[in-house]
PDB file of N, CA and C in Angstrom:
ATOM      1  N   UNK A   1      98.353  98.613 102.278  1.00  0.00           N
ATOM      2  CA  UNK A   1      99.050  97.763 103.217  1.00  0.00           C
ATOM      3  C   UNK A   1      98.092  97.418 104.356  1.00  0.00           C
ATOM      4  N   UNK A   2      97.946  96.475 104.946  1.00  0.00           N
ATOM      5  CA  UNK A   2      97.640  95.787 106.445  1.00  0.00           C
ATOM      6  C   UNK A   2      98.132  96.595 107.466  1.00  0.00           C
ATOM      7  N   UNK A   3      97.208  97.231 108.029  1.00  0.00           N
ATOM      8  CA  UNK A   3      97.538  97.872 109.851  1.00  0.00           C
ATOM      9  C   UNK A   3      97.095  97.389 110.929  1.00  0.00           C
ATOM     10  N   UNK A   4      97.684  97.755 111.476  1.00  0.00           N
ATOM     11  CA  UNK A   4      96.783  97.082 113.260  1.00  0.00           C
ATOM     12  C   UNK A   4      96.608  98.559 114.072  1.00  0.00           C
ATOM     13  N   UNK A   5      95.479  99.002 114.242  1.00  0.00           N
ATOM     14  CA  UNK A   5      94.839  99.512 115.652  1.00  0.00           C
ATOM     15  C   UNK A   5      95.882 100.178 116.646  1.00  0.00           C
ATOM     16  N   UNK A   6      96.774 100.554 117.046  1.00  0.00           N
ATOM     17  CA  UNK A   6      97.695 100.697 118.178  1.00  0.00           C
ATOM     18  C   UNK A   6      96.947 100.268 119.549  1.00  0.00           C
ATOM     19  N   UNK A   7      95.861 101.063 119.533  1.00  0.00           N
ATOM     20  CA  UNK A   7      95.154 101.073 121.185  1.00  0.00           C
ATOM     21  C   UNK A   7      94.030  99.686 120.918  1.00  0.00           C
ATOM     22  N   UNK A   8      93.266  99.680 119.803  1.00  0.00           N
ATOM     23  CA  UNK A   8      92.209  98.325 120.008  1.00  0.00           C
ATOM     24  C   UNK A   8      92.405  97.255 119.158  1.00  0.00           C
ATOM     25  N   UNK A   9      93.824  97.408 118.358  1.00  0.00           N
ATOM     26  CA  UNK A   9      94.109  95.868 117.568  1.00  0.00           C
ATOM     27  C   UNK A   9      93.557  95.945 116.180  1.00  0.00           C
ATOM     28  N   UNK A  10      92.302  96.498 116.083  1.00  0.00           N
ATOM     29  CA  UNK A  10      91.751  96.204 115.056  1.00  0.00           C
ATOM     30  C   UNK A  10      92.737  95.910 113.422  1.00  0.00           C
ATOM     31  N   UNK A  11      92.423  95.279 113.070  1.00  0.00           N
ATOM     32  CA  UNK A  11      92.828  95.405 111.909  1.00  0.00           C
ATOM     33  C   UNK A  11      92.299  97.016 110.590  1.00  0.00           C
ATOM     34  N   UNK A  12      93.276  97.162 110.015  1.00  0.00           N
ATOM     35  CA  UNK A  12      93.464  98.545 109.289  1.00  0.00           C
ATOM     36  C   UNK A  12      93.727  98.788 108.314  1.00  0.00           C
ATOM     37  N   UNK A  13      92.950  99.413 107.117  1.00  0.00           N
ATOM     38  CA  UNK A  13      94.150  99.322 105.715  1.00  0.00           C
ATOM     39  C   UNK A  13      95.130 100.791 105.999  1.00  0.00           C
ATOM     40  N   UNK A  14      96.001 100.519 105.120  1.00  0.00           N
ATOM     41  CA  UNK A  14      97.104 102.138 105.045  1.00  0.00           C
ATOM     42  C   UNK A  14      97.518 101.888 103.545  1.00  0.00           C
ATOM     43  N   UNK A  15      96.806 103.169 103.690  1.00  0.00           N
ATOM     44  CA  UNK A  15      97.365 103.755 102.113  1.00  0.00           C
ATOM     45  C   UNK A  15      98.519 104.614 102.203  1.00  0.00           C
ATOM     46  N   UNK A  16      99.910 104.164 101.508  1.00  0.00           N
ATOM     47  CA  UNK A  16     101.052 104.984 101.896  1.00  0.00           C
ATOM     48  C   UNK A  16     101.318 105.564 100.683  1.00  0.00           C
ATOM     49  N   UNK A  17     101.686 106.974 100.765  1.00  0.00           N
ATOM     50  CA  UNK A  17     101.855 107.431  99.464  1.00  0.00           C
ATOM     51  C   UNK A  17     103.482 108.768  99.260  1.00  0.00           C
ATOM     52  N   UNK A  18     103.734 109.101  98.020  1.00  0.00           N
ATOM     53  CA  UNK A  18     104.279 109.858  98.004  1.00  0.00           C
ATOM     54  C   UNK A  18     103.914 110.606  97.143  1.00  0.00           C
ATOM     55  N   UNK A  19     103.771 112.107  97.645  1.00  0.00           N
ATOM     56  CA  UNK A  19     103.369 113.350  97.287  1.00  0.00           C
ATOM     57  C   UNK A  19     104.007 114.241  96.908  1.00  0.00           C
ATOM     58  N   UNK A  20     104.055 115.432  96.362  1.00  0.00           N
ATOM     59  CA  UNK A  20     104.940 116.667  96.033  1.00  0.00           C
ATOM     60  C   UNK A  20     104.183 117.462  97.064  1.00  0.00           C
ATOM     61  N   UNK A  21     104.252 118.533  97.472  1.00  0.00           N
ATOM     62  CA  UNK A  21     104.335 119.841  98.378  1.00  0.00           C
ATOM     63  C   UNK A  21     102.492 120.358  98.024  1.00  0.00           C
ATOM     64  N   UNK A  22     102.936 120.453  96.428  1.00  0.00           N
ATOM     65  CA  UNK A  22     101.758 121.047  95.806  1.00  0.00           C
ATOM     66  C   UNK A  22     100.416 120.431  95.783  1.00  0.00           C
ATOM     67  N   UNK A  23     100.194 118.631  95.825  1.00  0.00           N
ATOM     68  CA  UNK A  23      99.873 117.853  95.949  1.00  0.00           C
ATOM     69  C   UNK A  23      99.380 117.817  97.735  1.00  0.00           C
ATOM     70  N   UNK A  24      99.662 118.512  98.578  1.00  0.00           N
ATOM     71  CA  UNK A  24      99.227 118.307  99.648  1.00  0.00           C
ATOM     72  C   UNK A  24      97.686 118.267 100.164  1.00  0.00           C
ATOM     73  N   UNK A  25      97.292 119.731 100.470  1.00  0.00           N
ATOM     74  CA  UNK A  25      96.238 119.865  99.767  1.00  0.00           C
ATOM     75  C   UNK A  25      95.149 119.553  99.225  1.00  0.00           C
ATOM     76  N   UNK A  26      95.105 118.853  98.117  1.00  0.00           N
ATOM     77  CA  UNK A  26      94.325 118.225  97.104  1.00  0.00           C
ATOM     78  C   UNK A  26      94.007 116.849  98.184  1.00  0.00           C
ATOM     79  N   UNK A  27      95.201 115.940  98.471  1.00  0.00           N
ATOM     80  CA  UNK A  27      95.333 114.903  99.108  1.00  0.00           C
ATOM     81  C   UNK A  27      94.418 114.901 100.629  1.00  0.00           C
ATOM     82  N   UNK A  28      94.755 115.928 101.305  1.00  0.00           N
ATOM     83  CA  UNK A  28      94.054 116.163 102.726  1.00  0.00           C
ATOM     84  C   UNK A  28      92.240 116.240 101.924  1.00  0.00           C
ATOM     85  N   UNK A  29      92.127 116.742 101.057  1.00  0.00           N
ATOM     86  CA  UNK A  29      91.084 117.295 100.337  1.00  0.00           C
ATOM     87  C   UNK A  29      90.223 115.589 100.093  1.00  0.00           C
ATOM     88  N   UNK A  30      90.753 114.639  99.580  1.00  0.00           N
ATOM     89  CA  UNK A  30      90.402 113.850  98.963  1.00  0.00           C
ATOM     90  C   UNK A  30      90.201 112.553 100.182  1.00  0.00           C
ATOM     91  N   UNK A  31      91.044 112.638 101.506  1.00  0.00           N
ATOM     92  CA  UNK A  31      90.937 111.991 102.575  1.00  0.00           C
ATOM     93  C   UNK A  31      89.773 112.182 103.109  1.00  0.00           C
ATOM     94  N   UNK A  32      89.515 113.452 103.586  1.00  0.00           N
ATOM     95  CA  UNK A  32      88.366 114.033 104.034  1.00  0.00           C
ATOM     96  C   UNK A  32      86.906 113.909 103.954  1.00  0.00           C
ATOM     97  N   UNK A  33      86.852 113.692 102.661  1.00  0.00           N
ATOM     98  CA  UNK A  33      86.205 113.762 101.398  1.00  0.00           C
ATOM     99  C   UNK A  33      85.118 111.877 101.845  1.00  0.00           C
ATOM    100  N   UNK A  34      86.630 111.158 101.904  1.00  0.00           N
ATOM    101  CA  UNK A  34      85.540 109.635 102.409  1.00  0.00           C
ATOM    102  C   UNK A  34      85.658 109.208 103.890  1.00  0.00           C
ATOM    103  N   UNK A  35      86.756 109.913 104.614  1.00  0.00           N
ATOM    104  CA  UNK A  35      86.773 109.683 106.069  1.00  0.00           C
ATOM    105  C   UNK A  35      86.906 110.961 106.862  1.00  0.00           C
ATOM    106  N   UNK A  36      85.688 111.697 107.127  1.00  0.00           N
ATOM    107  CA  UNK A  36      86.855 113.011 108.011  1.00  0.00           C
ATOM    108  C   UNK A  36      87.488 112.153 109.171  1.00  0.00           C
ATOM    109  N   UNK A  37      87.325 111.058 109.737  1.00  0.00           N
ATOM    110  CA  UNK A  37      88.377 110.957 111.154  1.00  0.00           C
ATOM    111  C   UNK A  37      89.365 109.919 110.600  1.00  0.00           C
ATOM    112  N   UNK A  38      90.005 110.026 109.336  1.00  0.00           N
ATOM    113  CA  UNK A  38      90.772 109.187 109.209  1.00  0.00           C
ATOM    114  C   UNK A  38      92.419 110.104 109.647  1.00  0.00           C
ATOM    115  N   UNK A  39      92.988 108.884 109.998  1.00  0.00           N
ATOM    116  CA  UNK A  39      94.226 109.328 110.723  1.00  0.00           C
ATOM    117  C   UNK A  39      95.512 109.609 109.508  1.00  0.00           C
ATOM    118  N   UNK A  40      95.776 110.396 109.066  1.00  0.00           N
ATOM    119  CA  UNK A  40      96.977 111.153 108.310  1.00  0.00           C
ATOM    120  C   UNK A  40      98.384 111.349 108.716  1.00  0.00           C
ATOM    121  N   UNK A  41      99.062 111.077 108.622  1.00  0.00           N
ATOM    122  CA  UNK A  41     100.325 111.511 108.811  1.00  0.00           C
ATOM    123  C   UNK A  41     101.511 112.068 107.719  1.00  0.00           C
ATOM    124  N   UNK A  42     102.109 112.944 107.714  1.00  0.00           N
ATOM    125  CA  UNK A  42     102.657 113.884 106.754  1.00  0.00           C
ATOM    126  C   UNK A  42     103.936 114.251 107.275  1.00  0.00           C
ATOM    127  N   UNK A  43     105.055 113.254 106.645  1.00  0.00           N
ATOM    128  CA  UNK A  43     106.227 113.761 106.729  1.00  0.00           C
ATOM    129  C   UNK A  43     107.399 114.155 105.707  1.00  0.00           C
ATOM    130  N   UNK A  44     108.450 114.466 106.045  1.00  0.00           N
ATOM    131  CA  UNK A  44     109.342 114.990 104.775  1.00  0.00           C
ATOM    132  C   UNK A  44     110.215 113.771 104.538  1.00  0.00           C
ATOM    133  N   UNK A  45     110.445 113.670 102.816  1.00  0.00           N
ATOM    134  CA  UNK A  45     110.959 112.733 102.159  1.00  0.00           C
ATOM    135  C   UNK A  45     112.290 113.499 101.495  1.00  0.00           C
ATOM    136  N   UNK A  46     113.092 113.085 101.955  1.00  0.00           N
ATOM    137  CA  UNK A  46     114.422 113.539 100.923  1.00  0.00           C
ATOM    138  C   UNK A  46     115.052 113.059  99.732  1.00  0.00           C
ATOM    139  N   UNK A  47     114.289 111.658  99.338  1.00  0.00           N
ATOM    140  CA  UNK A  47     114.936 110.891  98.377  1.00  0.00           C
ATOM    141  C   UNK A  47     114.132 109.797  97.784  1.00  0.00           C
ATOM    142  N   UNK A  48     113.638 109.559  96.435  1.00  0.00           N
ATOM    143  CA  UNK A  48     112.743 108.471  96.550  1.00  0.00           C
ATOM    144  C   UNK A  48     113.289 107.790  95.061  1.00  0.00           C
ATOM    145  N   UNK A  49     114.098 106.546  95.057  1.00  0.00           N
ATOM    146  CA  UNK A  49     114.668 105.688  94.021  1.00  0.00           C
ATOM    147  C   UNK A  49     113.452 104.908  93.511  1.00  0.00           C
ATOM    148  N   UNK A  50     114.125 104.189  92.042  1.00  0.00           N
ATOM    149  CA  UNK A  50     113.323 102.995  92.193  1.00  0.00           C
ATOM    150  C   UNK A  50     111.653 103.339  91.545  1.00  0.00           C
ATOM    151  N   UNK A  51     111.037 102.309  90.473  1.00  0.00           N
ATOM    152  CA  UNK A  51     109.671 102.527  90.291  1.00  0.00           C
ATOM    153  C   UNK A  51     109.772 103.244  89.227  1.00  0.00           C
ATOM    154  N   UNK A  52     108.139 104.101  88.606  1.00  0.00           N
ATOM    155  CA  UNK A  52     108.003 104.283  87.214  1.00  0.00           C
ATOM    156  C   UNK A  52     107.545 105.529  87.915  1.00  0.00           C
ATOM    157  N   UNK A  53     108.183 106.526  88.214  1.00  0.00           N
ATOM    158  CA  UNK A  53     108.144 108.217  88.036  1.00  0.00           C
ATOM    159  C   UNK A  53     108.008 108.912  86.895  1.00  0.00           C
ATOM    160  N   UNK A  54     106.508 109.493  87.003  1.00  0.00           N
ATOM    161  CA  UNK A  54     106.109 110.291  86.010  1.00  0.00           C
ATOM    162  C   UNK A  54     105.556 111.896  86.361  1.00  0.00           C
ATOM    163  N   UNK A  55     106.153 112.576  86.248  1.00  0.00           N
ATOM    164  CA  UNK A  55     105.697 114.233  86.561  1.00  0.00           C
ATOM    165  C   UNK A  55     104.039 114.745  85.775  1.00  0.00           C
ATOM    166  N   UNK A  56     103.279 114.888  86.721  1.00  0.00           N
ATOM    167  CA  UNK A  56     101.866 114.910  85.565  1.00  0.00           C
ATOM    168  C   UNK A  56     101.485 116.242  86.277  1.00  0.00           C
ATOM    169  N   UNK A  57     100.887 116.475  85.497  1.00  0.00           N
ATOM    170  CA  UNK A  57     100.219 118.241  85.905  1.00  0.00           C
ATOM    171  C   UNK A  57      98.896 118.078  87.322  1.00  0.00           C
ATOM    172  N   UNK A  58      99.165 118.907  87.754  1.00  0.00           N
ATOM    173  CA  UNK A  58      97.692 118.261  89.044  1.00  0.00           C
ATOM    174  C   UNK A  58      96.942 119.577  88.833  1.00  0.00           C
ATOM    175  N   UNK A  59      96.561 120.194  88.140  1.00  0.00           N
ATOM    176  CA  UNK A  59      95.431 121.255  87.958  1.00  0.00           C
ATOM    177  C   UNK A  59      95.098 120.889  86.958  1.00  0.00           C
TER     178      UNK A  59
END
């Protein structure tokens, strides 16, 4: 998705995603990995409809 900057405007990509618990982790792991100062945010999801849900092994 398209972001904007809060404080300098800039334009921004955002990668929005949904994760399992176990999946955390790995994810912070893989952010890090090409941006350490990229900005993360991690909240709780109670419900997610809709789309092609597939349960895949992550180890």
């Amino acid at each position: 998705m398209k972001g904007e900057g809060a404080y300098t405007g800039d334009d921004k990509k955002v990668i929005f995603c949904i994760i399992t618990r176990l999946e955390e982790f790995k994810l912070k792991d893989i952010v890090n990995h090409y941006d350490e100062n990229a900005f993360v945010a991690i909240g709780n999801v109670s419900e997610v409809k809709g789309g092609r849900f597939k349960k895949r092994d992550i180890h």
